[in-house]
N, C-alpha and C. Protein backbone atom coordinates (compact mmCIF):
# COMPACT_ATOMS: atom_id res chain seq x y z
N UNK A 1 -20.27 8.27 13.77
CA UNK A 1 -19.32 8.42 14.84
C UNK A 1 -18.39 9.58 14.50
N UNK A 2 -18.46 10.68 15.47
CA UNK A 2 -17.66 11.60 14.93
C UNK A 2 -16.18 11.70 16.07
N UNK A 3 -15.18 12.39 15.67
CA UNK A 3 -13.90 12.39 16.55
C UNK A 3 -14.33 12.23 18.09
N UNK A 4 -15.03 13.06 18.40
CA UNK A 4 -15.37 13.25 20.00
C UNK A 4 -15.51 11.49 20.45
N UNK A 5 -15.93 10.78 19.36
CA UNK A 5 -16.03 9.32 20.50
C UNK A 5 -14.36 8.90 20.03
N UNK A 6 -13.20 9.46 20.15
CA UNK A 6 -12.16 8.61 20.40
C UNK A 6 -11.07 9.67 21.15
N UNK A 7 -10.24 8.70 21.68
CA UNK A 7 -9.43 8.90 22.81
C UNK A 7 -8.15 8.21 22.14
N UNK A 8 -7.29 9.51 22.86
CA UNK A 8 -5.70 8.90 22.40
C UNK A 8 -5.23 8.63 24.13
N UNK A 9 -4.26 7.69 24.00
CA UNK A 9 -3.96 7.04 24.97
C UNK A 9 -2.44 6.26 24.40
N UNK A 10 -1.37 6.13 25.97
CA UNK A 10 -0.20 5.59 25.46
C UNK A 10 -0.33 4.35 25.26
N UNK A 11 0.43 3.49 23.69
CA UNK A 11 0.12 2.06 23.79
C UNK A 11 0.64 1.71 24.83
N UNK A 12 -0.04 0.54 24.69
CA UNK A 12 0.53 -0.53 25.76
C UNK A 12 0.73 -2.26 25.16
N UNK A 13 1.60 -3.05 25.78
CA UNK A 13 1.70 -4.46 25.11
C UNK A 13 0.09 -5.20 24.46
N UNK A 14 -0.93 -4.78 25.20
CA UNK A 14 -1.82 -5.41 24.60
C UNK A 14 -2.35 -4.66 23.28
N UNK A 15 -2.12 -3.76 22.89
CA UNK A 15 -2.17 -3.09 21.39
C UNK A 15 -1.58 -3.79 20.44
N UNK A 16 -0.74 -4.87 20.67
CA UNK A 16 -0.06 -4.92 19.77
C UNK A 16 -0.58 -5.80 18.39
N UNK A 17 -1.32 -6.34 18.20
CA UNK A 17 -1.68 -6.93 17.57
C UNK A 17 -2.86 -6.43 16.39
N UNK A 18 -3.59 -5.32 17.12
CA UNK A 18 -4.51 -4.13 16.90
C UNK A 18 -3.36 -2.97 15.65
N UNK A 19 -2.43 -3.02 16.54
CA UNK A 19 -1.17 -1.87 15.49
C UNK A 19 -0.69 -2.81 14.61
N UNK A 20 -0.27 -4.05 14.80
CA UNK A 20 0.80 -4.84 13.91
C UNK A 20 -0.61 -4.97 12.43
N UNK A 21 -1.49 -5.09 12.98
CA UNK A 21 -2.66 -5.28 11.68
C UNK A 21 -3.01 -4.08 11.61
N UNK A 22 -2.80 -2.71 12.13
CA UNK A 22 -2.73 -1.15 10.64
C UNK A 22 -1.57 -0.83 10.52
N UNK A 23 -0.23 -1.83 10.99
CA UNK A 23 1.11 -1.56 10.42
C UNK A 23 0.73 -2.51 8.88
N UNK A 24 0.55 -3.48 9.04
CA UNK A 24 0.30 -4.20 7.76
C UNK A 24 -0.54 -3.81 6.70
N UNK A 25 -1.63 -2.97 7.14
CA UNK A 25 -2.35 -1.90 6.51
C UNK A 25 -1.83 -0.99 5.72
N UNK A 26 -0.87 -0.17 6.32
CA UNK A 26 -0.06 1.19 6.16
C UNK A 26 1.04 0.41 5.00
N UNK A 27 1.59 -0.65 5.23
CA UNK A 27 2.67 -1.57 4.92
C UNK A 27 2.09 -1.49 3.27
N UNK A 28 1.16 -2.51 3.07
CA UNK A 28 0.94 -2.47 1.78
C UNK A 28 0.04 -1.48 1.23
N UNK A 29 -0.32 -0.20 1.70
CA UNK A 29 -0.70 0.89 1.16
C UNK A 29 0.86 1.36 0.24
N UNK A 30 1.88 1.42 0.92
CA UNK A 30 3.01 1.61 0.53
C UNK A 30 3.96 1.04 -0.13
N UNK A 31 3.56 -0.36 -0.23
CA UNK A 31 4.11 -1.52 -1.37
C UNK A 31 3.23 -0.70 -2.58
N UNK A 32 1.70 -0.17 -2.90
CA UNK A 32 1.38 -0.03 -3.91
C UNK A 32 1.61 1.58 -4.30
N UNK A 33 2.79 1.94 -3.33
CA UNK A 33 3.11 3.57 -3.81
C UNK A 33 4.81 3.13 -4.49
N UNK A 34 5.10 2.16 -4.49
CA UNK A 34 6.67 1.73 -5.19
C UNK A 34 6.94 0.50 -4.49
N UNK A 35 6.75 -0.55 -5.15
CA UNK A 35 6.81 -2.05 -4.83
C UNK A 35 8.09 -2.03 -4.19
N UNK A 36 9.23 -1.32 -5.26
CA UNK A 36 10.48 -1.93 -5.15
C UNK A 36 11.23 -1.03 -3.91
N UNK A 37 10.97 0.29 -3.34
CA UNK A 37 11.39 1.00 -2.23
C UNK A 37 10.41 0.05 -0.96
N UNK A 38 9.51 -0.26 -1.20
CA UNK A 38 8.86 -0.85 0.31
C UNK A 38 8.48 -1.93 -0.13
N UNK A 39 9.43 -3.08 -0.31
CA UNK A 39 10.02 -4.38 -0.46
C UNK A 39 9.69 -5.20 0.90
N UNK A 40 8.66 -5.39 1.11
CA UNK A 40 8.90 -6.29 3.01
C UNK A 40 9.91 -7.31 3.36
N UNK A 41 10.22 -7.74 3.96
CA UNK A 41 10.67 -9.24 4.21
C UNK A 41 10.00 -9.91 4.56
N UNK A 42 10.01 -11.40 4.18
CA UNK A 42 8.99 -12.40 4.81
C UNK A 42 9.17 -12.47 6.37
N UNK A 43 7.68 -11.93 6.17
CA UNK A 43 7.73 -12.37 7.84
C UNK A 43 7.60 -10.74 8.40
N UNK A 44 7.68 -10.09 7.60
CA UNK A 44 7.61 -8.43 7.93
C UNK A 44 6.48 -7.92 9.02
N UNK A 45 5.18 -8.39 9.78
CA UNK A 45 4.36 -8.09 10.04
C UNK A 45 4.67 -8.20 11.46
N UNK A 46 5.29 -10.02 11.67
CA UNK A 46 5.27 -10.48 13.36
C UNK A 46 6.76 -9.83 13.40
N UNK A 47 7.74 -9.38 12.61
CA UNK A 47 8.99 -8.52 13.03
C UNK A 47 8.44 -6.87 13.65
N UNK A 48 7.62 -6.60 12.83
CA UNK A 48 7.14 -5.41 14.01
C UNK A 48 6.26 -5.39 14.97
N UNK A 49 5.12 -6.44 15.34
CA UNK A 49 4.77 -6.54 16.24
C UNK A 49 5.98 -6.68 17.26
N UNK A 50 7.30 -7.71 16.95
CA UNK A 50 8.10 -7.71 17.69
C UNK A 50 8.95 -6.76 18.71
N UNK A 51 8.76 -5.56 17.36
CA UNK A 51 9.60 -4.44 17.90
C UNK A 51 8.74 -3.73 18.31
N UNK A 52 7.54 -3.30 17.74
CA UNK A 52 6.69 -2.97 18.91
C UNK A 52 6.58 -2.90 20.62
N UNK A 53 6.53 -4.52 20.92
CA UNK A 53 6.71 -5.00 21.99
C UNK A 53 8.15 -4.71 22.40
N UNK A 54 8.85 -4.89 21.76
CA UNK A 54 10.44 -4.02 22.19
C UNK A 54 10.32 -2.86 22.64
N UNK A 55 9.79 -2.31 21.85
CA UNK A 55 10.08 -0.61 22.10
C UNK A 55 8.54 0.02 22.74
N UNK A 56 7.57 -0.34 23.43
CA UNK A 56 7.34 0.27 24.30
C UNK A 56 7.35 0.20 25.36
N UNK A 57 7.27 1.23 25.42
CA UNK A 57 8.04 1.86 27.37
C UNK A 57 9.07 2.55 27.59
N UNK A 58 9.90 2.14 26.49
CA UNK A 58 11.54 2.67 26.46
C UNK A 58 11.16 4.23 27.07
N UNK A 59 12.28 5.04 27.42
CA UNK A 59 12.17 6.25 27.12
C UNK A 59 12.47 7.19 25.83
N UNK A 60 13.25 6.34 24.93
CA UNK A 60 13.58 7.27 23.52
C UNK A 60 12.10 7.07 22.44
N UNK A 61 11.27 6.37 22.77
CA UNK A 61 10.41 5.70 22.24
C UNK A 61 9.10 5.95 22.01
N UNK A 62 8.17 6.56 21.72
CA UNK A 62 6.79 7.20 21.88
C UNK A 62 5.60 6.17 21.16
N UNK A 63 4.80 5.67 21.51
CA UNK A 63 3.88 4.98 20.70
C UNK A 63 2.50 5.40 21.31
N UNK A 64 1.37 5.65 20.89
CA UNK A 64 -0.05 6.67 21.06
C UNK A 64 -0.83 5.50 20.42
N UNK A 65 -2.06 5.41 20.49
CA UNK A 65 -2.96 4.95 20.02
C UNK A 65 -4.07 5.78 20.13
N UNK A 66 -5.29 5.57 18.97
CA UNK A 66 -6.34 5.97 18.99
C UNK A 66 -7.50 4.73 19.58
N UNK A 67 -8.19 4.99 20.45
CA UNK A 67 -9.40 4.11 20.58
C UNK A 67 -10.42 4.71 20.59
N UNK A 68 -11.64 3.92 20.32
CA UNK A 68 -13.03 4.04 19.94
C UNK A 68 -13.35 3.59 22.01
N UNK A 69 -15.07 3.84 21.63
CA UNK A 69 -15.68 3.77 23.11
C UNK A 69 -15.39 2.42 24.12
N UNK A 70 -15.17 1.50 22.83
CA UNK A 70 -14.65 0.07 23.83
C UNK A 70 -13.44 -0.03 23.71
N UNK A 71 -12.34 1.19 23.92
CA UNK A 71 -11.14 0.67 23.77
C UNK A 71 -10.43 -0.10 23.21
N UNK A 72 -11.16 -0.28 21.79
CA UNK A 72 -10.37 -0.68 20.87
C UNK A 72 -9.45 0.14 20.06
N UNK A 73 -7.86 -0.56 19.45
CA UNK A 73 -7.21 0.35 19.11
C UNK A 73 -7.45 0.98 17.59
N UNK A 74 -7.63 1.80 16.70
CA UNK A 74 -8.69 2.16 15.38
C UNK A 74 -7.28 3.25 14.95
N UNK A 75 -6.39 3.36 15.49
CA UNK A 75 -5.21 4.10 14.60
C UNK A 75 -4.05 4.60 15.62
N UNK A 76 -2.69 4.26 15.40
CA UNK A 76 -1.63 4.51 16.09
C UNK A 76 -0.64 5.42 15.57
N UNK A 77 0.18 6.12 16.24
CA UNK A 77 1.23 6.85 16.13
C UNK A 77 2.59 6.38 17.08
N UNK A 78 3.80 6.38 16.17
CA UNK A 78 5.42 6.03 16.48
C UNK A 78 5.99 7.27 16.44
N UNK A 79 6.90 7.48 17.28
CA UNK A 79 7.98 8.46 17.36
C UNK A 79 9.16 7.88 18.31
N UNK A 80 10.77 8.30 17.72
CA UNK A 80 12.06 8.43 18.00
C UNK A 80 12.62 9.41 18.48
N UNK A 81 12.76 9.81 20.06
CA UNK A 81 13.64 10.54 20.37
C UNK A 81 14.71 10.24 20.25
N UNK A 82 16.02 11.63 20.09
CA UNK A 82 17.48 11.09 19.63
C UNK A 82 17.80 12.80 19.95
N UNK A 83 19.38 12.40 20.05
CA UNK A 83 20.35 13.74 20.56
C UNK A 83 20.28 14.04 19.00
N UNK A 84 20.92 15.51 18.78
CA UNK A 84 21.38 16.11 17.29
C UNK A 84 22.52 16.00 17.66
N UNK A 85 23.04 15.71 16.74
CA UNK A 85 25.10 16.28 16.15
C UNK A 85 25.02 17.95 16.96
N UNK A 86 26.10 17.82 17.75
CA UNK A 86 26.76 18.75 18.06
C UNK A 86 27.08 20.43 17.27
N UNK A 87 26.98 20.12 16.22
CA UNK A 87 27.09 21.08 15.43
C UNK A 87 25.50 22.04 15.28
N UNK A 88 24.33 21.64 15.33
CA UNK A 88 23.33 22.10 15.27
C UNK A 88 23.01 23.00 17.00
N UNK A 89 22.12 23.85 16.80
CA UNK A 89 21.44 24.86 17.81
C UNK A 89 20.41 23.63 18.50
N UNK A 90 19.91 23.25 17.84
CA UNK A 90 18.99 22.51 19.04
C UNK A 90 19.87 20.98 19.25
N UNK A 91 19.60 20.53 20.41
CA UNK A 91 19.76 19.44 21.50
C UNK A 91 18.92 18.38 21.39
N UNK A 92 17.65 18.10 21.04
CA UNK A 92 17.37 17.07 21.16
C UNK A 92 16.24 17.25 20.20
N UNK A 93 15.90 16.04 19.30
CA UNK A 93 14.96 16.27 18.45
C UNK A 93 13.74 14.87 17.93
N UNK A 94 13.03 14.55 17.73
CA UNK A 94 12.21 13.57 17.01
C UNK A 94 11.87 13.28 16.28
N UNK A 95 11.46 11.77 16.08
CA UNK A 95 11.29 11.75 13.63
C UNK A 95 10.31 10.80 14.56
N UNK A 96 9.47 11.43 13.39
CA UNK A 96 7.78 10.48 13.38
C UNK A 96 8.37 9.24 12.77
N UNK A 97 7.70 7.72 13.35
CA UNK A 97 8.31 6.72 11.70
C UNK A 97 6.44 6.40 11.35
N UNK A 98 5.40 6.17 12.11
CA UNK A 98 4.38 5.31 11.67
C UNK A 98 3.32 6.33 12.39
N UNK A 99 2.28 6.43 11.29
CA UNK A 99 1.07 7.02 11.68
C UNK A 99 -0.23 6.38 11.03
N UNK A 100 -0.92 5.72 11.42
CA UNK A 100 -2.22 4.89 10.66
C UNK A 100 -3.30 5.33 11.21
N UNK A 101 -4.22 4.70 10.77
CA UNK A 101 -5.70 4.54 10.57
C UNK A 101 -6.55 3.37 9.82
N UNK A 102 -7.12 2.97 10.62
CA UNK A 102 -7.63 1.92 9.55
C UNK A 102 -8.83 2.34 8.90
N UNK A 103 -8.80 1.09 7.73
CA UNK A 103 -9.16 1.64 6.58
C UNK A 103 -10.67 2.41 7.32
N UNK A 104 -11.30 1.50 7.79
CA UNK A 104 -13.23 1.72 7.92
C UNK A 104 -12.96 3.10 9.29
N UNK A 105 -12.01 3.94 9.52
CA UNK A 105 -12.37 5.08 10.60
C UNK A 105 -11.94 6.31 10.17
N UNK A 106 -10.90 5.75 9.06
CA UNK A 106 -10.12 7.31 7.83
C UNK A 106 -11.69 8.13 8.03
N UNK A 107 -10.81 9.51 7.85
CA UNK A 107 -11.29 10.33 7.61
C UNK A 107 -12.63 11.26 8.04
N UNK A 108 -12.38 10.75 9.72
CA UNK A 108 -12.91 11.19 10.99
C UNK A 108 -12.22 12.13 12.16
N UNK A 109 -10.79 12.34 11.67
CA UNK A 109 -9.87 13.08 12.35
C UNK A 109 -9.42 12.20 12.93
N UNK A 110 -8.74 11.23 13.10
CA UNK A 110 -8.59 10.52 13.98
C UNK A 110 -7.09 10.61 13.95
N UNK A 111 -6.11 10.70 12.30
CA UNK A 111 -5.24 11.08 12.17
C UNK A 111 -4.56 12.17 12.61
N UNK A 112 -5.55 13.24 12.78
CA UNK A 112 -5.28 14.63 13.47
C UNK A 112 -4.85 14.69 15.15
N UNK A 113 -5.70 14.11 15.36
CA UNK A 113 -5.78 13.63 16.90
C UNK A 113 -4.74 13.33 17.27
N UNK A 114 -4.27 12.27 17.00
CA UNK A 114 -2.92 11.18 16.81
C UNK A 114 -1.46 12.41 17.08
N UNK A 115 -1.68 12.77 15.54
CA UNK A 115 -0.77 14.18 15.52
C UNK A 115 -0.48 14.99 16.46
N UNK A 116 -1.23 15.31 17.00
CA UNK A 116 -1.66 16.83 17.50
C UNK A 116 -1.14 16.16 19.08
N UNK A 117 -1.54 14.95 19.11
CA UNK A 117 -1.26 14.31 20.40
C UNK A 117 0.52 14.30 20.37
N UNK A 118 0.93 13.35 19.67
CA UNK A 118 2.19 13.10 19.13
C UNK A 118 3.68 14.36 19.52
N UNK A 119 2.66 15.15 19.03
CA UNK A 119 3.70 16.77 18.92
C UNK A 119 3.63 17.27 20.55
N UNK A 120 2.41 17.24 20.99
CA UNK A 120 2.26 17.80 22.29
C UNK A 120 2.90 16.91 23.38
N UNK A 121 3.30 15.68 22.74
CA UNK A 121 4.14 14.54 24.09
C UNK A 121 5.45 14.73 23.98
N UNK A 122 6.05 14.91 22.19
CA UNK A 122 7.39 15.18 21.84
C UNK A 122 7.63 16.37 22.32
N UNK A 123 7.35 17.48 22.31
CA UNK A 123 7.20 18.98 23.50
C UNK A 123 7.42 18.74 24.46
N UNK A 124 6.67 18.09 25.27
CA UNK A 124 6.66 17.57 26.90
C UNK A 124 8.22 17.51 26.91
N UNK A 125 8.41 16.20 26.13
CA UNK A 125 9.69 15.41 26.58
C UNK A 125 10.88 16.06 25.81
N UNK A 126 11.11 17.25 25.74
CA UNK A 126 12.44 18.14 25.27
C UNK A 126 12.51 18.31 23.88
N UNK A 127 11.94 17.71 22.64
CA UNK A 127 12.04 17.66 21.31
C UNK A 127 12.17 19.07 21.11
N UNK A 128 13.03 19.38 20.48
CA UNK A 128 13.39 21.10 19.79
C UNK A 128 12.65 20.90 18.35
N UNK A 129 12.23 19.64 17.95
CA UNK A 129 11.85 20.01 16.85
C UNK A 129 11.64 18.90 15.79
N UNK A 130 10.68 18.50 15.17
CA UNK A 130 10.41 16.78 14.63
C UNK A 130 10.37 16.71 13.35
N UNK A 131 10.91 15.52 12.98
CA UNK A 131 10.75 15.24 11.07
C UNK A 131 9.61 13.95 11.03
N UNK A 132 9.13 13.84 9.83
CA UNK A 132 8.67 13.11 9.47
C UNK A 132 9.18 12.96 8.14
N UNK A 133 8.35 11.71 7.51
CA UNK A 133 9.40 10.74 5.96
C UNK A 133 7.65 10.82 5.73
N UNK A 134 7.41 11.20 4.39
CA UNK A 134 6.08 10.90 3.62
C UNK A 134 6.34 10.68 2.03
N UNK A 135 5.74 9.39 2.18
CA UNK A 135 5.74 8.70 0.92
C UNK A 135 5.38 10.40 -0.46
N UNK A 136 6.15 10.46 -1.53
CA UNK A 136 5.60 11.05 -2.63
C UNK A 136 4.04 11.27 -2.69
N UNK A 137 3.49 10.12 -3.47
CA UNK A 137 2.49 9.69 -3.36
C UNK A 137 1.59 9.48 -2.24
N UNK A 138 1.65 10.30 -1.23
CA UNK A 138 0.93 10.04 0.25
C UNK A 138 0.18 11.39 0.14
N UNK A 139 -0.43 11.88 -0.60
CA UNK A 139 -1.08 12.92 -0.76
C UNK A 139 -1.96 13.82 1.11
N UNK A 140 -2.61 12.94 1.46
CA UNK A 140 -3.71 12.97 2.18
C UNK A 140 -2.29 13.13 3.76
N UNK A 141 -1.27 12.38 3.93
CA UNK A 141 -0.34 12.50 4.99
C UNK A 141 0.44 13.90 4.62
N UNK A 142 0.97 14.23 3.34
CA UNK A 142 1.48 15.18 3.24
C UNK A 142 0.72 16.08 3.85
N UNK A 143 -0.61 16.55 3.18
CA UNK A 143 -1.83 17.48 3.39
C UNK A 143 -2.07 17.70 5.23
N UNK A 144 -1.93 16.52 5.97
CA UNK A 144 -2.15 16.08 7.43
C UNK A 144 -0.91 17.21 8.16
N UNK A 145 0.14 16.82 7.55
CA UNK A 145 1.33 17.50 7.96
C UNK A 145 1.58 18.75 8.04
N UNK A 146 1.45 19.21 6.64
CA UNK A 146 1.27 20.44 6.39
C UNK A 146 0.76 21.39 7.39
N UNK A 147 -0.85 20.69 7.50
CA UNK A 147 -1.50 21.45 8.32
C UNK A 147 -1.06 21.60 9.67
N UNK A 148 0.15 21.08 10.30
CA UNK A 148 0.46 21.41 11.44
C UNK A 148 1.81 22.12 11.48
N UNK A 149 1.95 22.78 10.26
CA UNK A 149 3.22 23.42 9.56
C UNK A 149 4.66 23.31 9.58
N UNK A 150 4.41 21.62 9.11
CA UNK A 150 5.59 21.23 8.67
C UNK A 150 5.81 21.90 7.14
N UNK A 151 7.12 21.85 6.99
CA UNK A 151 7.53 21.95 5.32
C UNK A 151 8.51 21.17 5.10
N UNK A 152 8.55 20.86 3.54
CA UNK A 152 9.54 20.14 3.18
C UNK A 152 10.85 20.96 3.04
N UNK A 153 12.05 20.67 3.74
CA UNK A 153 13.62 21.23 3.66
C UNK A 153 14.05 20.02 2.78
N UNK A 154 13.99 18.97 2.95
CA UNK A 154 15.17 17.78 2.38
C UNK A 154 14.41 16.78 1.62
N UNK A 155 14.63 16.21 0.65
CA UNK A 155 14.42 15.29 -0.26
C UNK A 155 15.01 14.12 -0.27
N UNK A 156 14.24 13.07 0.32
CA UNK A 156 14.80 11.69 0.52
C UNK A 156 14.88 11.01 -0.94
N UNK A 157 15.95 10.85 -1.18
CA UNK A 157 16.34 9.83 -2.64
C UNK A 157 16.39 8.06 -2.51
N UNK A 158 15.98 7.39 -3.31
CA UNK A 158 15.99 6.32 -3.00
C UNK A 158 16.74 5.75 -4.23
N UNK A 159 17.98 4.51 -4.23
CA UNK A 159 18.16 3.80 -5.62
C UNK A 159 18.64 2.23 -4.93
N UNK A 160 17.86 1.48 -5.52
CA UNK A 160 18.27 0.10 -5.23
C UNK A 160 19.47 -0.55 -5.51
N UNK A 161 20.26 -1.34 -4.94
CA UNK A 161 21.58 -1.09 -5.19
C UNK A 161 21.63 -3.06 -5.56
């Protein structure tokens, strides 16, 4: 199966269960990149299906899915529109939070897709310009990013308090 059999499309409430299981995916890929920075709470899985279901449709809100030929969902993308501080040149901007794939479709483009989709909707809808947060250790997301020429400006620090 190569990229050409999948389609990005906006989620919708019935995704949710399809995303909440490659949020839980993505979830403990990232418990085993630093246990103690991506700490879940019990119960961490049906809290984002929750918000999931919260947050689509909104307008500050972007959620994409990837599907295969039967419309099943096989990898999703999240994004946050938000105003900038006054002090900056651009007006309105976006932060990626969630980009997956599950495990058995990695590395078919499907992540690319997602992306490429992602950026071209945040465009549409006024974004001057988008961040994303990638784990250290996320080699293969860094690499994803890159290629659509992001760079790193800022260094997220983490200390448990």
């Amino acid at each position: 199966m190569t990229s050409q059999s999948y389609t990005i499309r906006p989620a919708c409430p019935e995704d949710a269960e399809a995303v909440t299981a490659m949020w839980a995916e993505m979830a403990a890929q990232h418990a085993g990149y630093d246990v103690q920075r991506w700490q879940w709470a019990p119960g961490a899985d049906e809290k984002w299906r929750k918000h999931f279901l919260e947050m689509t449709g909104k307008d500050d809100w972007v959620a994409l899915v990837a599907v295969d030929a039967e419309d099943r969902a096989v990898g999703f993308v999240t994004a946050h529109l938000r105003s900038v501080a006054p002090v900056f040149a651009a007006e309105r901007a976006a932060d990626i939070g969630n980009l997956a794939v599950t495990g058995e479709h990695r590395g078919r483009g499907i992540g690319k897709m997602l992306a490429k989709a992602m950026l071209e909707e945040l465009k549409a809808r006024g974004a001057e310009y988008v961040t994303v947060g990638v784990a250290c250790a996320n080699d293969v997301a860094s690499r994803l990013y890159e290629n659509f020429g992001f760079r790193e400006v800022m260094r997220s620090m983490y200390l448990r308090l």
